[in-house]
N, C-alpha and C. Protein backbone atom coordinates (compact mmCIF):
# COMPACT_ATOMS: atom_id res chain seq x y z
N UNK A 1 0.84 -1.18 0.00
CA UNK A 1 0.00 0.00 0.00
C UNK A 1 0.89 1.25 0.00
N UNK A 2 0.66 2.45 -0.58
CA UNK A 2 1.42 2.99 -0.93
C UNK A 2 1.35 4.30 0.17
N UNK A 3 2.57 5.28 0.48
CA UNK A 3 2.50 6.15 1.84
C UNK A 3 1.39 7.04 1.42
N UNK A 4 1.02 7.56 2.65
CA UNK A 4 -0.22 8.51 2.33
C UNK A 4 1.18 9.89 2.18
N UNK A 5 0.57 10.66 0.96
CA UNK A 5 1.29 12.08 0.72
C UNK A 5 1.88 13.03 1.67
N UNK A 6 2.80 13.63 1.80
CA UNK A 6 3.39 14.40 2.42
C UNK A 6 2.17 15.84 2.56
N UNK A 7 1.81 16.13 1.30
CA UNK A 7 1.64 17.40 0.97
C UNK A 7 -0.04 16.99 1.43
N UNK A 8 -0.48 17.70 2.65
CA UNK A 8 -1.81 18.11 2.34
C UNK A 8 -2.53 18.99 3.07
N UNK A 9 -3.59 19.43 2.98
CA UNK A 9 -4.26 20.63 3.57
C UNK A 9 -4.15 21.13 4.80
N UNK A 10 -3.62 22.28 5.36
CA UNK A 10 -3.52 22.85 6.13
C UNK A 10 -4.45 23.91 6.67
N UNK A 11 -4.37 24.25 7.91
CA UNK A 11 -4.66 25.58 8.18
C UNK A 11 -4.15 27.07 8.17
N UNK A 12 -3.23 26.75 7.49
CA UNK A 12 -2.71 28.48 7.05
C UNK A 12 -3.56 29.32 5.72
N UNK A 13 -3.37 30.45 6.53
CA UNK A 13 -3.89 31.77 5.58
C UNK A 13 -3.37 31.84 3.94
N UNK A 14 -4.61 31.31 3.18
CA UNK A 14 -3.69 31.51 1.65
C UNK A 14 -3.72 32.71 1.44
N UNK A 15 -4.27 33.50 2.07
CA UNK A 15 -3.62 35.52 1.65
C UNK A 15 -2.75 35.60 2.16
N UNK A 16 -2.58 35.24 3.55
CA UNK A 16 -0.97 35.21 4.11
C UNK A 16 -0.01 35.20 3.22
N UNK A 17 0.25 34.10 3.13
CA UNK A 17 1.06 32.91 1.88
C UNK A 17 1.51 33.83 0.62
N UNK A 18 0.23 34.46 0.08
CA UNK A 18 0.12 35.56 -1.38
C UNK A 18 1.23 36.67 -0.52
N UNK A 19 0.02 37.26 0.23
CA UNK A 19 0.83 38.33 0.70
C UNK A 19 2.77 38.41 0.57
N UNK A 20 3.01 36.90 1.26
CA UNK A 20 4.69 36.42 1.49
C UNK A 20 5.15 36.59 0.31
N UNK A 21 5.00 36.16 -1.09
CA UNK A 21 5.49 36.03 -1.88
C UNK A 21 6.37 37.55 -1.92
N UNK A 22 7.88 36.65 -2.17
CA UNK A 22 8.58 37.98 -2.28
C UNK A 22 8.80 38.71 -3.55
N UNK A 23 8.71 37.94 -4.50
CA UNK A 23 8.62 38.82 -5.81
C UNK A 23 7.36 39.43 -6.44
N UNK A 24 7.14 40.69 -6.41
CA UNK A 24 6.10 41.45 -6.79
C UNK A 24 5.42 40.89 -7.62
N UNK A 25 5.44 40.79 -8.76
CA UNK A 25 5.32 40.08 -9.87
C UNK A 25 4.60 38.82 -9.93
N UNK A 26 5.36 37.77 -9.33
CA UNK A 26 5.21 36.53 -8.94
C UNK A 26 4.05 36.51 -8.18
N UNK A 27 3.94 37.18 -6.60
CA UNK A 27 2.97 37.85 -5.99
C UNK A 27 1.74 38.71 -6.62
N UNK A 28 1.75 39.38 -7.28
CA UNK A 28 0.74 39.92 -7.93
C UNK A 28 -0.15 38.86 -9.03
N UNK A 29 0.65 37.85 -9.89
CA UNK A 29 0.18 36.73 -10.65
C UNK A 29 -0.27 35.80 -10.13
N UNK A 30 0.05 35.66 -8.45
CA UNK A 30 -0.69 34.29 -7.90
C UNK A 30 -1.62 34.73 -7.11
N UNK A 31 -2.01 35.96 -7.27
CA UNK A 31 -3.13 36.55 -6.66
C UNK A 31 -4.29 36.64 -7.71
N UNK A 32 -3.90 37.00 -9.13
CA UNK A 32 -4.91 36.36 -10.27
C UNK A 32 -5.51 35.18 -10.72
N UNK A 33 -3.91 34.36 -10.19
CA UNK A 33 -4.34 32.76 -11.07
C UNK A 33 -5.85 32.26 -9.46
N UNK A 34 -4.99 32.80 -8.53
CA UNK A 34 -5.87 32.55 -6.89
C UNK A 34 -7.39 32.52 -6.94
N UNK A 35 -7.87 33.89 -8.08
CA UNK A 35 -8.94 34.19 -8.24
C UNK A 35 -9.24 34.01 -9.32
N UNK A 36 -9.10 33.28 -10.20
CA UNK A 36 -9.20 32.78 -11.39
C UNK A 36 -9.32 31.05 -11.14
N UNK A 37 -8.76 30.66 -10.40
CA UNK A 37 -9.22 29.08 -9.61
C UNK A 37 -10.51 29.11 -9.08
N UNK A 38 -10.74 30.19 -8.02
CA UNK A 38 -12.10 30.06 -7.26
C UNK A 38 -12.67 30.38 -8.26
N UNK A 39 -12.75 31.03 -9.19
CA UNK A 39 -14.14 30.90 -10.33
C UNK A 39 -14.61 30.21 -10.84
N UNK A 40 -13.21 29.12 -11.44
CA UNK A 40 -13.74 27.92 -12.43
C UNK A 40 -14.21 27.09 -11.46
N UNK A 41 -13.32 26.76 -10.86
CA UNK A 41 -13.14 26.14 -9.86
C UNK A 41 -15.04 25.69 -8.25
N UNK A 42 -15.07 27.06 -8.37
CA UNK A 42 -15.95 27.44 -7.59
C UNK A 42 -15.85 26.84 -5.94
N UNK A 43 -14.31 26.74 -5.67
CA UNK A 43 -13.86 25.94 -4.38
C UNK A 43 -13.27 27.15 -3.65
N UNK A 44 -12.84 27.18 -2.78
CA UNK A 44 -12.62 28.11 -1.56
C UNK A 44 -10.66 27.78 -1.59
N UNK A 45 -10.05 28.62 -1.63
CA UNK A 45 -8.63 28.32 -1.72
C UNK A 45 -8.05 27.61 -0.16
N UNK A 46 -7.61 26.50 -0.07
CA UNK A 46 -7.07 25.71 0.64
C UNK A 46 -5.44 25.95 0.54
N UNK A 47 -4.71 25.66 1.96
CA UNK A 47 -2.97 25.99 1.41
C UNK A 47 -3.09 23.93 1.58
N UNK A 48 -2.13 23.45 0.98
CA UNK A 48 -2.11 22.35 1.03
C UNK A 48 -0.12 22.07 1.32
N UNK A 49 0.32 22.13 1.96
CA UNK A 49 1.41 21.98 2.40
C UNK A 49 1.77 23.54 2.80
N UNK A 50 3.23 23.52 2.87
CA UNK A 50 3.33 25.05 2.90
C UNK A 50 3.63 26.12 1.71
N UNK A 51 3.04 25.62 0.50
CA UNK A 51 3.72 26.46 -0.83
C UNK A 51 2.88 25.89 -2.03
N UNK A 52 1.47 25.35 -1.63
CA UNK A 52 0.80 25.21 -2.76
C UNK A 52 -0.98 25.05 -2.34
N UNK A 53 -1.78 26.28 -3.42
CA UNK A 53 -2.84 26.97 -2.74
C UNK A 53 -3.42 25.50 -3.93
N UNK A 54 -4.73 24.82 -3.11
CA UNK A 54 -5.43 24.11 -4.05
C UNK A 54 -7.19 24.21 -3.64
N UNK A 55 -7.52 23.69 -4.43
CA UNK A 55 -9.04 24.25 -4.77
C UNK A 55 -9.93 22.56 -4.99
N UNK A 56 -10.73 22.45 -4.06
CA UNK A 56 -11.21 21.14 -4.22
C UNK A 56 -10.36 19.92 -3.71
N UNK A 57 -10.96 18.99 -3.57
CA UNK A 57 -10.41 17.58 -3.66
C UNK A 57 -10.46 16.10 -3.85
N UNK A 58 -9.42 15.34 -4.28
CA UNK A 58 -10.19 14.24 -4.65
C UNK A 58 -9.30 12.90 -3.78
N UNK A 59 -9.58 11.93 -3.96
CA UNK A 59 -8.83 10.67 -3.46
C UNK A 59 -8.45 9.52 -4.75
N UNK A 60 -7.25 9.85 -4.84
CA UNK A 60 -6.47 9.05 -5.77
C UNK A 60 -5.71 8.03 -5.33
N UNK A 61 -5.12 7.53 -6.11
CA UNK A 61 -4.37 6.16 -5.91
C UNK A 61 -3.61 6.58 -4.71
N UNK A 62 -2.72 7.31 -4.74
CA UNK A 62 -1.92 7.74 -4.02
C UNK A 62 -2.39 8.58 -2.37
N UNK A 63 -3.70 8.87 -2.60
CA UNK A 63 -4.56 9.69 -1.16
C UNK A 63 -5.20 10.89 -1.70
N UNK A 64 -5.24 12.04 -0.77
CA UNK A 64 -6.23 13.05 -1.06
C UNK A 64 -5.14 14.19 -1.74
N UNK A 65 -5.45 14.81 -2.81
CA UNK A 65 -5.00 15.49 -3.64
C UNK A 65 -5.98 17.20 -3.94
N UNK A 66 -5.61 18.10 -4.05
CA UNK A 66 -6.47 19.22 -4.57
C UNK A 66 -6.80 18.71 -6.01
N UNK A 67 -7.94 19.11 -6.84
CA UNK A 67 -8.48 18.76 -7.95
C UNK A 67 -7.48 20.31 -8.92
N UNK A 68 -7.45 21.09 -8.83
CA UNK A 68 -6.58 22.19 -9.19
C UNK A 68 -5.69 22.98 -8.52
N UNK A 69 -4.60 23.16 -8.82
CA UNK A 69 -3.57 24.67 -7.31
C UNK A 69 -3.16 24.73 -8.12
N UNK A 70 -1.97 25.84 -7.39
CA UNK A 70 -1.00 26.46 -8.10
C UNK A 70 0.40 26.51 -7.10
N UNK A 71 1.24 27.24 -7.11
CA UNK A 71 2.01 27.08 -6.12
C UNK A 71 3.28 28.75 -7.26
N UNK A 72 3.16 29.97 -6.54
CA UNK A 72 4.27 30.78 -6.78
C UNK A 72 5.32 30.67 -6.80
N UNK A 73 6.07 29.81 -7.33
CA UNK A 73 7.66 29.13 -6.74
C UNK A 73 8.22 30.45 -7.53
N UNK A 74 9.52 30.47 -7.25
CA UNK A 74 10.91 31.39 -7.31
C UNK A 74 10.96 31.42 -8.91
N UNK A 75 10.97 30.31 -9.51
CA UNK A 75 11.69 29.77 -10.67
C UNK A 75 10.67 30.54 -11.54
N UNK A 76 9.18 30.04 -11.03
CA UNK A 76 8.08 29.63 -12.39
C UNK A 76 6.84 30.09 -11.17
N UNK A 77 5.88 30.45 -12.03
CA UNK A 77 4.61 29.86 -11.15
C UNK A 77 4.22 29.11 -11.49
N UNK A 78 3.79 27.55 -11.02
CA UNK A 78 3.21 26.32 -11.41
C UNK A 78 1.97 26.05 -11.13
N UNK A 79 1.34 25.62 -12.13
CA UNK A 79 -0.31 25.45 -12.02
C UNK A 79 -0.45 24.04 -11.71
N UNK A 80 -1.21 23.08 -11.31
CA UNK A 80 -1.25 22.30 -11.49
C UNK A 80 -2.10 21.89 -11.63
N UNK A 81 -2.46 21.03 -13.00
CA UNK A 81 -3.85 20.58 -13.58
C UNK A 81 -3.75 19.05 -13.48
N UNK A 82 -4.13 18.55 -12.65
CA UNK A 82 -4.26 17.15 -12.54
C UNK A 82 -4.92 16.02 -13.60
N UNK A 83 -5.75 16.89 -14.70
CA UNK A 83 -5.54 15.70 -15.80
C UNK A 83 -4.29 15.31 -16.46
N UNK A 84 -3.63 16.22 -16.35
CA UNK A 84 -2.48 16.39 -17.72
C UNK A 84 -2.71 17.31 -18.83
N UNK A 85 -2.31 16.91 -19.70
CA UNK A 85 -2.30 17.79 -21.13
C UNK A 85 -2.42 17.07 -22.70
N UNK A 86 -2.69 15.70 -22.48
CA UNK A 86 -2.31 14.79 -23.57
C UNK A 86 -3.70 15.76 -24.38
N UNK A 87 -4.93 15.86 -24.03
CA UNK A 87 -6.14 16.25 -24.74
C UNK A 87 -5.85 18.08 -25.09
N UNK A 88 -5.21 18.92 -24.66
CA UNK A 88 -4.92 19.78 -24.55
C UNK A 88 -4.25 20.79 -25.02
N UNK A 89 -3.68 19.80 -26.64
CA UNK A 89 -2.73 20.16 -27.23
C UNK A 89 -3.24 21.38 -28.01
N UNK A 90 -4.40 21.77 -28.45
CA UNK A 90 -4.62 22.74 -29.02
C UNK A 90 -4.76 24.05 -28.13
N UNK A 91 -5.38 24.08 -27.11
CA UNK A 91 -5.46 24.70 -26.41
C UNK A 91 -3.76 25.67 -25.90
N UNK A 92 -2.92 24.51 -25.69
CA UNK A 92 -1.70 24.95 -25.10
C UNK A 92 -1.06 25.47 -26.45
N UNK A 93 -1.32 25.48 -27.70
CA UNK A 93 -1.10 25.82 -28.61
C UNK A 93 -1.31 27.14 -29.10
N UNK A 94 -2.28 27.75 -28.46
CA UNK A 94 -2.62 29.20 -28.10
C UNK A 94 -2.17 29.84 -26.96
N UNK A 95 -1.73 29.36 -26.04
CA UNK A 95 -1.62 29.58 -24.75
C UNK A 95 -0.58 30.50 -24.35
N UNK A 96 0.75 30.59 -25.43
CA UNK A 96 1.56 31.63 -25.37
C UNK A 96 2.69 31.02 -24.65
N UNK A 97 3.81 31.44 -24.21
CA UNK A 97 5.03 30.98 -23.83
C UNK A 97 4.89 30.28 -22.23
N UNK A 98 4.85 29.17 -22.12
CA UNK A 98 4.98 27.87 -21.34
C UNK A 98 5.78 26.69 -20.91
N UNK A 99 5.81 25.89 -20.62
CA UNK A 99 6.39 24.50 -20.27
C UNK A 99 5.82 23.88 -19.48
N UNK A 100 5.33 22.64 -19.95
CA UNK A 100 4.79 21.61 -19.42
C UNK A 100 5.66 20.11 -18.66
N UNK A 101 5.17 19.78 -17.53
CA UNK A 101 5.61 18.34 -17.08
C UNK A 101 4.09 17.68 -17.08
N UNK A 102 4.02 16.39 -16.33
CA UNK A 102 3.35 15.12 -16.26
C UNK A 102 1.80 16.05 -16.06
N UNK A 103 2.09 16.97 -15.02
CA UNK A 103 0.32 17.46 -14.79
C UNK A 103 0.96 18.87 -14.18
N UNK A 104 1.83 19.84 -14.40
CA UNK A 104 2.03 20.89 -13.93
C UNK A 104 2.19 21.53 -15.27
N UNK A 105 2.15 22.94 -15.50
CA UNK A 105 1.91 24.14 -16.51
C UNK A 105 2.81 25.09 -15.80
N UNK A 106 4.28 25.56 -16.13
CA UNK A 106 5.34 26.45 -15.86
C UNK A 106 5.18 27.78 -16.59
N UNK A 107 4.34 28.67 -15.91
CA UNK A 107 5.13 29.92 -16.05
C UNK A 107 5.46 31.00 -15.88
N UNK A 108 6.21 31.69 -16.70
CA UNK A 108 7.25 32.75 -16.11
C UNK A 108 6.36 34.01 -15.63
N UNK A 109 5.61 34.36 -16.72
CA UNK A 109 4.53 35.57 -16.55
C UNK A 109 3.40 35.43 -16.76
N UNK A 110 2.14 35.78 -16.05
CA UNK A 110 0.91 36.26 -17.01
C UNK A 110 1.12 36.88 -18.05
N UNK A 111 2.05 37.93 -18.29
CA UNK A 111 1.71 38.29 -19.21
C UNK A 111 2.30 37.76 -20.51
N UNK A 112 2.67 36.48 -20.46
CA UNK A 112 3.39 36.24 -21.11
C UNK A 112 2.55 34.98 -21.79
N UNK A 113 0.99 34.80 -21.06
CA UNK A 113 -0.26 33.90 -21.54
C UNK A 113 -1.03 34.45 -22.58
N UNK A 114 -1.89 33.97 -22.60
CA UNK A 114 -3.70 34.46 -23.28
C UNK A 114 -4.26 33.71 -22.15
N UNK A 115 -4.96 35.21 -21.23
CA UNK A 115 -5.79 34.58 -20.24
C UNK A 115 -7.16 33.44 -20.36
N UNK A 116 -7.40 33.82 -21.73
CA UNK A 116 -8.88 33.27 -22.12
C UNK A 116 -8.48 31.97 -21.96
N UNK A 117 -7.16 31.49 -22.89
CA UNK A 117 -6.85 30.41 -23.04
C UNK A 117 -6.37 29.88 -21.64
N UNK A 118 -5.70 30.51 -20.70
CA UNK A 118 -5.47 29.55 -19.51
C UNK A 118 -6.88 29.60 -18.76
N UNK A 119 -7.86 30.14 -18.74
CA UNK A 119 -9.04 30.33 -17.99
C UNK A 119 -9.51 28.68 -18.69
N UNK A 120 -9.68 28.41 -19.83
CA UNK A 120 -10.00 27.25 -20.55
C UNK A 120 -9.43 26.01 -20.26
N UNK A 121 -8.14 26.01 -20.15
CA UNK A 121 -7.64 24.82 -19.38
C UNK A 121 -7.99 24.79 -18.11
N UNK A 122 -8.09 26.11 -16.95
CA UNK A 122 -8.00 25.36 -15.68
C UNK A 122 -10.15 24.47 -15.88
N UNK A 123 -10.96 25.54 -16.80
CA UNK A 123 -12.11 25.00 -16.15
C UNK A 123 -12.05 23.66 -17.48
N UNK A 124 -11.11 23.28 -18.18
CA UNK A 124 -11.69 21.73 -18.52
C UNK A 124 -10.44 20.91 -17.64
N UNK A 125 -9.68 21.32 -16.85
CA UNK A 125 -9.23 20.62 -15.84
C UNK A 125 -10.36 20.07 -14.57
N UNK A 126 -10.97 21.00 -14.50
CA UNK A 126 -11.48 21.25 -13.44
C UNK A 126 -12.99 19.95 -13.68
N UNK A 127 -13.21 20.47 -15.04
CA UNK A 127 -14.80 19.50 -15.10
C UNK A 127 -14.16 17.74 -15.38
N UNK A 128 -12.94 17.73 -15.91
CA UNK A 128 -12.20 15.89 -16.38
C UNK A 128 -12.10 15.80 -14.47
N UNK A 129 -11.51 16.76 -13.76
CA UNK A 129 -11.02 16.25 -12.30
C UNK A 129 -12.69 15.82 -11.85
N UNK A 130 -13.86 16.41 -11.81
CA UNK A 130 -15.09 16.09 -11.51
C UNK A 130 -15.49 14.69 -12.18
N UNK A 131 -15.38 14.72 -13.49
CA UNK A 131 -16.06 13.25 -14.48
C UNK A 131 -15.42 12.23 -13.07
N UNK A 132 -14.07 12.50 -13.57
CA UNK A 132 -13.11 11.16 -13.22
C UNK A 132 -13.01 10.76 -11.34
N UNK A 133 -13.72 12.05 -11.01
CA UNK A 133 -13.97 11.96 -9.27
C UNK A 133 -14.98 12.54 -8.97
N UNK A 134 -15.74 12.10 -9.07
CA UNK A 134 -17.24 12.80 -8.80
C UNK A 134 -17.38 13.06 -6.83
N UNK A 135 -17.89 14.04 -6.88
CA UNK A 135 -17.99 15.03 -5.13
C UNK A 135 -18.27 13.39 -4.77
């Protein structure tokens, strides 16, 4: 049986958390993507370890997981869309300057997206995380 996850929901302040972010920038973008989750999303922002805000949840192979977050890291801001991206290819094809892993979306700027287009991935992330885990 496999360990239950390191990473999961806490009681800390995710404005706190925003607030901390030390790069303006970085800070100011995870305060959009923040409120751009609770929309599609329509979940209440959760901190789920100490460095990644998630929205919803489900129980996977592995234990309880947010259905969407993000997390402001130093490097990148990372989204994380828990379907993946295999269906997605057109979409990320509009999406503007990016990098993708297994189920995370890297990047450098908003402004460096098409919001429409990331608004589109998180809410068909959001409705495949529902099909595939229903409340």
């Amino acid at each position: 049986m496999p360990a239950e996850p390191k990473t999961r929901p806490t009681d800390a302040s995710v404005a706190d958390f925003l607030d901390a972010v030390e790069h303006p920038g970085r800070r100011e973008d995870g305060k959009v993507i923040a409120a751009l989750m609770a929309e599609v999303s329509g979940e209440t922002p959760v901190m789920w370890g100490p460095s990644i805000v998630g929205y919803g949840s489900y129980k996977g192979p592995t234990g309880d997981w947010p259905r969407i977050g993000f997390s402001p890291r130093k490097a990148n801001l990372v989204l994380y869309m828990m379907p993946g991206f295999e269906a997605q290819a057109d979409l990320l094809g509009r999406l503007g300057k990016h990098k993708t892993g297994a189920s995370c979306l890297y990047l450098n700027r908003l402004a460096d997206v098409d919001m429409g287009v990331l608004r589109e991935l998180a809410s068909e992330s959001v409705r495949i995380m529902r099909e595939k885990y229903p409340v």
